[in-house]
N, C-alpha and C. Protein backbone atom coordinates (compact mmCIF):
# COMPACT_ATOMS: atom_id res chain seq x y z
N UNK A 1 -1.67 70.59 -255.96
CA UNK A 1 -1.28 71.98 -255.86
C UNK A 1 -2.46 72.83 -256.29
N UNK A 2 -2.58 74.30 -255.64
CA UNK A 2 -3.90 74.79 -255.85
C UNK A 2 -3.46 76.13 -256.40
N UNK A 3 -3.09 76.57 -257.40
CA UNK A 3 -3.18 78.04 -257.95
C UNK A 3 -3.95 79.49 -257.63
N UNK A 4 -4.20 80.36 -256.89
CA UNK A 4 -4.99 81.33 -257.39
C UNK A 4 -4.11 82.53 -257.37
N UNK A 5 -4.70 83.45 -257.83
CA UNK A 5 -4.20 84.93 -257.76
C UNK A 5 -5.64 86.04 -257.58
N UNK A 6 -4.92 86.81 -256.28
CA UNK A 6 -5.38 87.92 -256.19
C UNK A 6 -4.91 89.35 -256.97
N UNK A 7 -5.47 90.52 -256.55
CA UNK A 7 -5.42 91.75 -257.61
C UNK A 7 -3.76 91.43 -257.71
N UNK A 8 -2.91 91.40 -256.61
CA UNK A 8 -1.54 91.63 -256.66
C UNK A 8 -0.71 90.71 -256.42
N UNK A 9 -1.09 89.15 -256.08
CA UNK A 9 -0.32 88.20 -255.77
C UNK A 9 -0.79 87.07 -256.66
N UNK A 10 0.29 86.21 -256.76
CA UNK A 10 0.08 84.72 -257.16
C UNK A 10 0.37 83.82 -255.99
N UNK A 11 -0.61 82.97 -255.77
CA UNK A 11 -0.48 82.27 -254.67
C UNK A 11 -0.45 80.50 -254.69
N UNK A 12 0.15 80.15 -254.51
CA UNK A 12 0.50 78.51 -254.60
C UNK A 12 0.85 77.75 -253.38
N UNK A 13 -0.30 76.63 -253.25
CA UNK A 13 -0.10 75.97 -252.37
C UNK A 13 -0.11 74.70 -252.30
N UNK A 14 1.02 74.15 -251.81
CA UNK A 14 1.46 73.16 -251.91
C UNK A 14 1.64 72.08 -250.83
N UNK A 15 0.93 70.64 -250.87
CA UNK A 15 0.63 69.85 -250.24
C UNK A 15 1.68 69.49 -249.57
N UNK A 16 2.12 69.64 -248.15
CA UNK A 16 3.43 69.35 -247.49
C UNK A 16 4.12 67.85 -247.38
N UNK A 17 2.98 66.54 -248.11
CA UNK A 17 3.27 65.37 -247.78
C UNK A 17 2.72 64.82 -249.04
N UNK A 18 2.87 63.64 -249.60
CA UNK A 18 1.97 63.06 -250.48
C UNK A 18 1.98 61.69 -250.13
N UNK A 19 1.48 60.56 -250.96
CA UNK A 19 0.90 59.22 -250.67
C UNK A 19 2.24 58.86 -251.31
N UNK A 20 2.53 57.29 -250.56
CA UNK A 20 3.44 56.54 -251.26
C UNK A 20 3.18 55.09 -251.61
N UNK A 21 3.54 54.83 -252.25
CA UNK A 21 2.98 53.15 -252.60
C UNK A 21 4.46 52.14 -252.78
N UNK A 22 3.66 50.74 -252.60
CA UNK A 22 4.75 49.95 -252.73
C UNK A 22 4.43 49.17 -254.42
N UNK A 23 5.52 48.02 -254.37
CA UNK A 23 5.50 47.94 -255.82
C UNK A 23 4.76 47.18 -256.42
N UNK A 24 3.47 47.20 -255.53
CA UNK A 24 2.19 46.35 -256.04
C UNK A 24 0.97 47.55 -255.83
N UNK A 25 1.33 48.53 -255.77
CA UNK A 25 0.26 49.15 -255.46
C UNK A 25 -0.15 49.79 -254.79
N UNK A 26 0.15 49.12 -252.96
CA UNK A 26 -0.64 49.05 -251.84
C UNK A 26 0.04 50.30 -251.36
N UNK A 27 -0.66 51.04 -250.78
CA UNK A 27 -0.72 52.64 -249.61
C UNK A 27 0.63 52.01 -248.76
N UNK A 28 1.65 52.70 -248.23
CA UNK A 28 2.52 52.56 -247.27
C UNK A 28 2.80 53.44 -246.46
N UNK A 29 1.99 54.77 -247.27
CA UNK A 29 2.28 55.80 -246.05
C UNK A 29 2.51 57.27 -246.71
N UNK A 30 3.03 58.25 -246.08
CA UNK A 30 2.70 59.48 -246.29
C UNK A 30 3.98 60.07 -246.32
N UNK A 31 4.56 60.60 -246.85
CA UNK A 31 6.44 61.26 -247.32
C UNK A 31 6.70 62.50 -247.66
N UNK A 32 7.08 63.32 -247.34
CA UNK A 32 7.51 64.78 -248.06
C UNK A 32 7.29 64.66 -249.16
N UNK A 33 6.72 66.34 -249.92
CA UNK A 33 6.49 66.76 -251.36
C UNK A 33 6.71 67.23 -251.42
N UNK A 34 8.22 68.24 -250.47
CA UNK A 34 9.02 69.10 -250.64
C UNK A 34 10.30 68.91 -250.11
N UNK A 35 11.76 69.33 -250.25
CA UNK A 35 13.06 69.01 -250.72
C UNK A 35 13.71 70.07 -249.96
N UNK A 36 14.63 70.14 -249.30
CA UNK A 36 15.41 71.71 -249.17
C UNK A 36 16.80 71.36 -249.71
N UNK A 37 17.27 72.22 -251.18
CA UNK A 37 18.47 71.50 -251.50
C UNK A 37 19.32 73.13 -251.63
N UNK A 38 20.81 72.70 -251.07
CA UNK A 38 21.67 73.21 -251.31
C UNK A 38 22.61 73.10 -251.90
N UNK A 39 23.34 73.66 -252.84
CA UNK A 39 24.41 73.43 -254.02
C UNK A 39 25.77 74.23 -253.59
N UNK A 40 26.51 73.28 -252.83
CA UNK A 40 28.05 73.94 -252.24
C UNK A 40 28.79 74.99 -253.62
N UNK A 41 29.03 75.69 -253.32
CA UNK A 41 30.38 76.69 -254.16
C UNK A 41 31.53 75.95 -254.16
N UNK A 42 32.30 76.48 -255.01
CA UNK A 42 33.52 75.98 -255.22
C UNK A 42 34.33 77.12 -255.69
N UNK A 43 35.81 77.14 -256.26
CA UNK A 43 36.80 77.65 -257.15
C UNK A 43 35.84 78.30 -258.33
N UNK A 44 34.64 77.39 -258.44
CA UNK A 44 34.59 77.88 -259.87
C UNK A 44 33.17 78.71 -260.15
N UNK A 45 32.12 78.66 -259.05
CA UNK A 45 30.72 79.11 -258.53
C UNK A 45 30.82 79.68 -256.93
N UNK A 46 31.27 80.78 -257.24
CA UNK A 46 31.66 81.30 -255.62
C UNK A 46 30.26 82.04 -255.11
N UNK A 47 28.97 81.12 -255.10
CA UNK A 47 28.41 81.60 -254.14
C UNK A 47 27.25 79.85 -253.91
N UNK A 48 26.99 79.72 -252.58
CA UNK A 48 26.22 78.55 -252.60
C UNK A 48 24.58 78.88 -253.09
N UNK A 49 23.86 77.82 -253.50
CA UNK A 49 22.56 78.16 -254.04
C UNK A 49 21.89 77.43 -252.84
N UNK A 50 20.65 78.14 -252.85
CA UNK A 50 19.54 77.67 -252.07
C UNK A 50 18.24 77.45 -252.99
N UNK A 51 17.67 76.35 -252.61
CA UNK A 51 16.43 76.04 -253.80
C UNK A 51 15.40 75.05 -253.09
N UNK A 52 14.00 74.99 -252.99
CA UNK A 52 13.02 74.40 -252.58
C UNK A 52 12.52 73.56 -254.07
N UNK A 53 12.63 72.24 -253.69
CA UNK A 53 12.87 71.26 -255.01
C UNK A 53 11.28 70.76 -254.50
N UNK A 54 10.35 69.96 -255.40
CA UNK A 54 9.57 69.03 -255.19
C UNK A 54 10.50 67.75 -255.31
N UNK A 55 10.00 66.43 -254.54
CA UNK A 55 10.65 65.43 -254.04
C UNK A 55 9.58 64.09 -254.69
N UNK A 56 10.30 63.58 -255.53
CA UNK A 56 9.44 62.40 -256.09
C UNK A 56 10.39 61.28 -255.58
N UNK A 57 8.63 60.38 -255.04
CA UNK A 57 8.33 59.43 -254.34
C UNK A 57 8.94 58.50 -255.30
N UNK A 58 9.83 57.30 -254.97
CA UNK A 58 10.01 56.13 -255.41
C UNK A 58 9.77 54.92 -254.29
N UNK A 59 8.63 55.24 -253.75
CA UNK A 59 7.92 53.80 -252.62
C UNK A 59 8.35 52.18 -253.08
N UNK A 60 7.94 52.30 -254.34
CA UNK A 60 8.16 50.96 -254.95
C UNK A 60 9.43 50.46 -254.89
N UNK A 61 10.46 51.36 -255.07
CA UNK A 61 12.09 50.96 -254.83
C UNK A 61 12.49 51.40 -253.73
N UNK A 62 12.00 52.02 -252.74
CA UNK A 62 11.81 52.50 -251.39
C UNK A 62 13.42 53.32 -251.25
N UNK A 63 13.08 54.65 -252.19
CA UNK A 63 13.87 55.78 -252.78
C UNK A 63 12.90 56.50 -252.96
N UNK A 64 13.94 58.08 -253.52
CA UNK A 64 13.29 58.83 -253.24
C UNK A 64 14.23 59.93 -254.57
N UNK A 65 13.41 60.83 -255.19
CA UNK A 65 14.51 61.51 -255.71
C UNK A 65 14.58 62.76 -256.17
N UNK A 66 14.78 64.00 -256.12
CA UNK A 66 14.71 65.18 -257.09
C UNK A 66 13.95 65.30 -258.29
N UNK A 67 12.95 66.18 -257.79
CA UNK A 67 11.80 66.73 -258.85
C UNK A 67 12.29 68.16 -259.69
N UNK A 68 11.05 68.97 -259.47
CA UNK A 68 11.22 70.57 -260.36
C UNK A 68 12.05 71.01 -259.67
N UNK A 69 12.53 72.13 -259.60
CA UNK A 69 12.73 73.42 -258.40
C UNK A 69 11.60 73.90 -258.47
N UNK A 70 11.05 74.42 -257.31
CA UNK A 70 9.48 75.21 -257.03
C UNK A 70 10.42 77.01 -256.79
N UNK A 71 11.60 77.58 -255.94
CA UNK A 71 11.57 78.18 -255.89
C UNK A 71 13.13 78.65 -255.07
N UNK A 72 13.95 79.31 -255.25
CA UNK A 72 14.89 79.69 -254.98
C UNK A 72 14.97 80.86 -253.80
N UNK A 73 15.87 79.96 -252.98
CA UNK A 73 16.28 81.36 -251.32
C UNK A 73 17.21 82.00 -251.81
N UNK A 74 17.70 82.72 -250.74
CA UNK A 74 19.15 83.67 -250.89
C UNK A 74 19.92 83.13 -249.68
N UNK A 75 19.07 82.33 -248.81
CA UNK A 75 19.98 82.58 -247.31
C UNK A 75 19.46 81.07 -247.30
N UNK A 76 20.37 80.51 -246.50
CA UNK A 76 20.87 78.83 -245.88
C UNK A 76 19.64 78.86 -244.82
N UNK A 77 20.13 79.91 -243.95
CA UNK A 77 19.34 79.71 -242.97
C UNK A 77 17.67 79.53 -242.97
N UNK A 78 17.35 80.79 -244.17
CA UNK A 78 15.83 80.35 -244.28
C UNK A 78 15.37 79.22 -245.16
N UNK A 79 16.80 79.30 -246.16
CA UNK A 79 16.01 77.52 -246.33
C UNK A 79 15.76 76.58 -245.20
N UNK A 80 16.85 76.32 -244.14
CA UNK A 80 16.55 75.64 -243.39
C UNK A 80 15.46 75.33 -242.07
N UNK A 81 15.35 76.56 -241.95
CA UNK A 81 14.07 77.45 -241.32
C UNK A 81 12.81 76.82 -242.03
N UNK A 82 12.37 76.77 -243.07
CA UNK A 82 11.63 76.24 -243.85
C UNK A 82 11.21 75.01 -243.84
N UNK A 83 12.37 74.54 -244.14
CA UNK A 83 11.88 72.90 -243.97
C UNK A 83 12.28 72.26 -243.24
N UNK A 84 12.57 73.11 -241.74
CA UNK A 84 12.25 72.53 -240.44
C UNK A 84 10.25 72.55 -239.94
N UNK A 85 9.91 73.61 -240.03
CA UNK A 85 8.66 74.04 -240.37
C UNK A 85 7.93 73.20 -241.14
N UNK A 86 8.43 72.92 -242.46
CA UNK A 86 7.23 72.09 -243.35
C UNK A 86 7.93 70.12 -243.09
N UNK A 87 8.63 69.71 -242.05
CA UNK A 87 9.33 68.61 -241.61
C UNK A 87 9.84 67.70 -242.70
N UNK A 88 10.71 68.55 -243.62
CA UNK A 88 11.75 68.10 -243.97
C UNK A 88 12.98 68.16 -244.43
N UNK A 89 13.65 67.58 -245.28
CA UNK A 89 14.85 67.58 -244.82
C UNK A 89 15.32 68.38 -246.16
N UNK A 90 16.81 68.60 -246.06
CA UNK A 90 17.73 69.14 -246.55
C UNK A 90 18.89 68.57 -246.78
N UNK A 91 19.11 68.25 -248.37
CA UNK A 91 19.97 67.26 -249.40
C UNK A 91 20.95 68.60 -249.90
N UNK A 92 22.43 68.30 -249.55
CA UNK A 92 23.14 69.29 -250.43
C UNK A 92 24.09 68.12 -251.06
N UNK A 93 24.25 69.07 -252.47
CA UNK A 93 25.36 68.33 -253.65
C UNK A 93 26.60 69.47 -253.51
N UNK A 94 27.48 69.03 -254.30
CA UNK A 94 28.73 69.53 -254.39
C UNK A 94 28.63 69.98 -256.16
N UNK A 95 29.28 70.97 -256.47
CA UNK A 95 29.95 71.17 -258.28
C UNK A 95 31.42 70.46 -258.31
N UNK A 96 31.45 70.23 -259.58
CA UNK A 96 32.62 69.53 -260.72
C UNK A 96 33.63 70.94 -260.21
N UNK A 97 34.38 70.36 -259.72
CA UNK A 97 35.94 71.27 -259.70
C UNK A 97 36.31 71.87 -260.97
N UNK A 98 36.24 71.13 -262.10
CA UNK A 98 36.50 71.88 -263.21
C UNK A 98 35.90 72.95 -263.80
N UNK A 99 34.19 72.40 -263.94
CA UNK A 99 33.69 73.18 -265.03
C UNK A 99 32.36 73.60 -263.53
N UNK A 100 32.00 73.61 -262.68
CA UNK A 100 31.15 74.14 -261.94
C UNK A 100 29.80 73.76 -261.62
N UNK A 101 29.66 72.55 -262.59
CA UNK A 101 28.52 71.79 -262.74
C UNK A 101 28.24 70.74 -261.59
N UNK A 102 26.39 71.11 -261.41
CA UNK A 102 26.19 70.55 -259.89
C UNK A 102 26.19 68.78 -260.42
N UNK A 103 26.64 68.84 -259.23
CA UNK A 103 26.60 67.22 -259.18
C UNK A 103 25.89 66.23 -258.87
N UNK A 104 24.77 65.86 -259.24
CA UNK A 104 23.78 65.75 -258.93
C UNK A 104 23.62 63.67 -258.64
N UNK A 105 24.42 63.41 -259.63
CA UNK A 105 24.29 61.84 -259.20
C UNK A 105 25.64 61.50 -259.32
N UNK A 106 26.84 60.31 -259.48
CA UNK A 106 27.76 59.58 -259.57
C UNK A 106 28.90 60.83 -260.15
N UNK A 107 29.70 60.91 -259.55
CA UNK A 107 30.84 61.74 -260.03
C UNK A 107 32.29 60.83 -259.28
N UNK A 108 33.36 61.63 -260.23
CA UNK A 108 34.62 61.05 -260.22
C UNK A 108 35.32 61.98 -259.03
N UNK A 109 36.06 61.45 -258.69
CA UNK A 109 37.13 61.73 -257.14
C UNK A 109 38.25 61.41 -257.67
N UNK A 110 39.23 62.58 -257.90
CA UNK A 110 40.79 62.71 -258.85
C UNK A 110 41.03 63.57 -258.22
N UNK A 111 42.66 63.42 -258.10
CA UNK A 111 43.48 64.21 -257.54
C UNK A 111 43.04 65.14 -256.44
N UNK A 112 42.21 64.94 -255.99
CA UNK A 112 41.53 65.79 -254.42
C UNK A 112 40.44 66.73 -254.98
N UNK A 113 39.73 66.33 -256.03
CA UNK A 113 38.80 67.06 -256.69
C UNK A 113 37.65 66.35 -256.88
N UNK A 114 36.49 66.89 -257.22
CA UNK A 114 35.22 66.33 -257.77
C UNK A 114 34.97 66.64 -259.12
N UNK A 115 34.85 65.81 -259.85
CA UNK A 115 34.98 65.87 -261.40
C UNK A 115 33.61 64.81 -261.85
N UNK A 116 33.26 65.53 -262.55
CA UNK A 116 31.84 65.30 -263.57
C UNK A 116 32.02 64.59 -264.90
N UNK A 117 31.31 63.41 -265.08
CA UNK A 117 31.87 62.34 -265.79
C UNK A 117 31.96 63.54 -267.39
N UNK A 118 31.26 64.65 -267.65
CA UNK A 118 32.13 65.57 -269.14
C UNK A 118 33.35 65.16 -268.98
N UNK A 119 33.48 66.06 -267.46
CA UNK A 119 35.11 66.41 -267.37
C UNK A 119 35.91 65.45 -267.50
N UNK A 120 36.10 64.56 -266.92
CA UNK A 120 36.40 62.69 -266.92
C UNK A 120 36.94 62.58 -268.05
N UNK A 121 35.70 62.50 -268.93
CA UNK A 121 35.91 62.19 -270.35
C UNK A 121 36.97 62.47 -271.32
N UNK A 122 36.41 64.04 -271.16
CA UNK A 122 37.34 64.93 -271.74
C UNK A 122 38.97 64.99 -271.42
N UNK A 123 39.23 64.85 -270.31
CA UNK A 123 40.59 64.52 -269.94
C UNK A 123 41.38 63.37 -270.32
N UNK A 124 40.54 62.78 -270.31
CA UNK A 124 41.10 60.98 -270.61
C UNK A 124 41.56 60.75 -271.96
C-alpha cells in the first residue's frame, strides 16, 4: 500500500491482488487484496452496512479470510460496482436476532432465528 497526501487529499493505494503461497512456501498464484462485504439488517439493526474489507490469504490451507475494514459505502450498489471493477467478490453475513451482532463465523439456528453463541449461552 502506498500513502501520500496532497494540499487537500489523502490518497491510498491499494494493490488489487497479492501473492499466495502453499504450505511449503512455493508461489501458487495471485488472489484478491480486497473483500466487498455486506452485513444484512435485521429486527434489531434496521439498516444494511456496506464495507470494503482487506482479504487475507490462507494459500497454505487453501482459504481465505477477513482482514481490516479499509472503508465503508452507503449504497449496495456501489459496493458492488466496485468490486466488479477491482474483480472481486462480495461475502455478506447475517446479525444475531437477539442482540444485532454480525455474525461473522459459526452461529446457532433456534426457533427460526440466528443467534450468536453470547446469546446461546445466555439463554441456556
Amino acid at each position: 500500500m502506498t500513502i501520500k497526501t496532497t494540499k487537500n487529499d489523502l490518497i491510498l493505494r491499494i494493490p488489487l491482488r497479492q501473492k499466495s503461497y502453499d504450505a511449503v512456501g512455493s508461489f501458487i498464484g495471485y488472489v484478491p487484496n480486497v473483500v466487498g462485504v455486506i452485513i444484512r439488517k435485521n429486527d434489531i439493526v434496521k439498516e444494511d452496512e456496506y464495507w470494503l474489507y482487506y482479504l487475507i490469504d490462507l494459500g497454505y490451507k487453501n482459504d481465505q479470510q477477513l482482514g481490516a475494514e479499509i472503508i465503508e459505502l452507503y449504497d449496495e450498489k456501489e459496493l458492488k460496482d466496485l468490486c466488479e471493477k477491482a474483480g472481486t467478490v462480495v461475502w455478506e453475513y447475517e446479525r444475531c436476532d437477539i442482540c444485532g451482532k454480525e455474525l461473522w463465523d459459526c452461529f446457532t439456528w433456534k426457533d427460526g432465528k440466528n443467534i450468536c453463541f453470547d446469546c446461546e449461552r445466555k439463554s441456556s
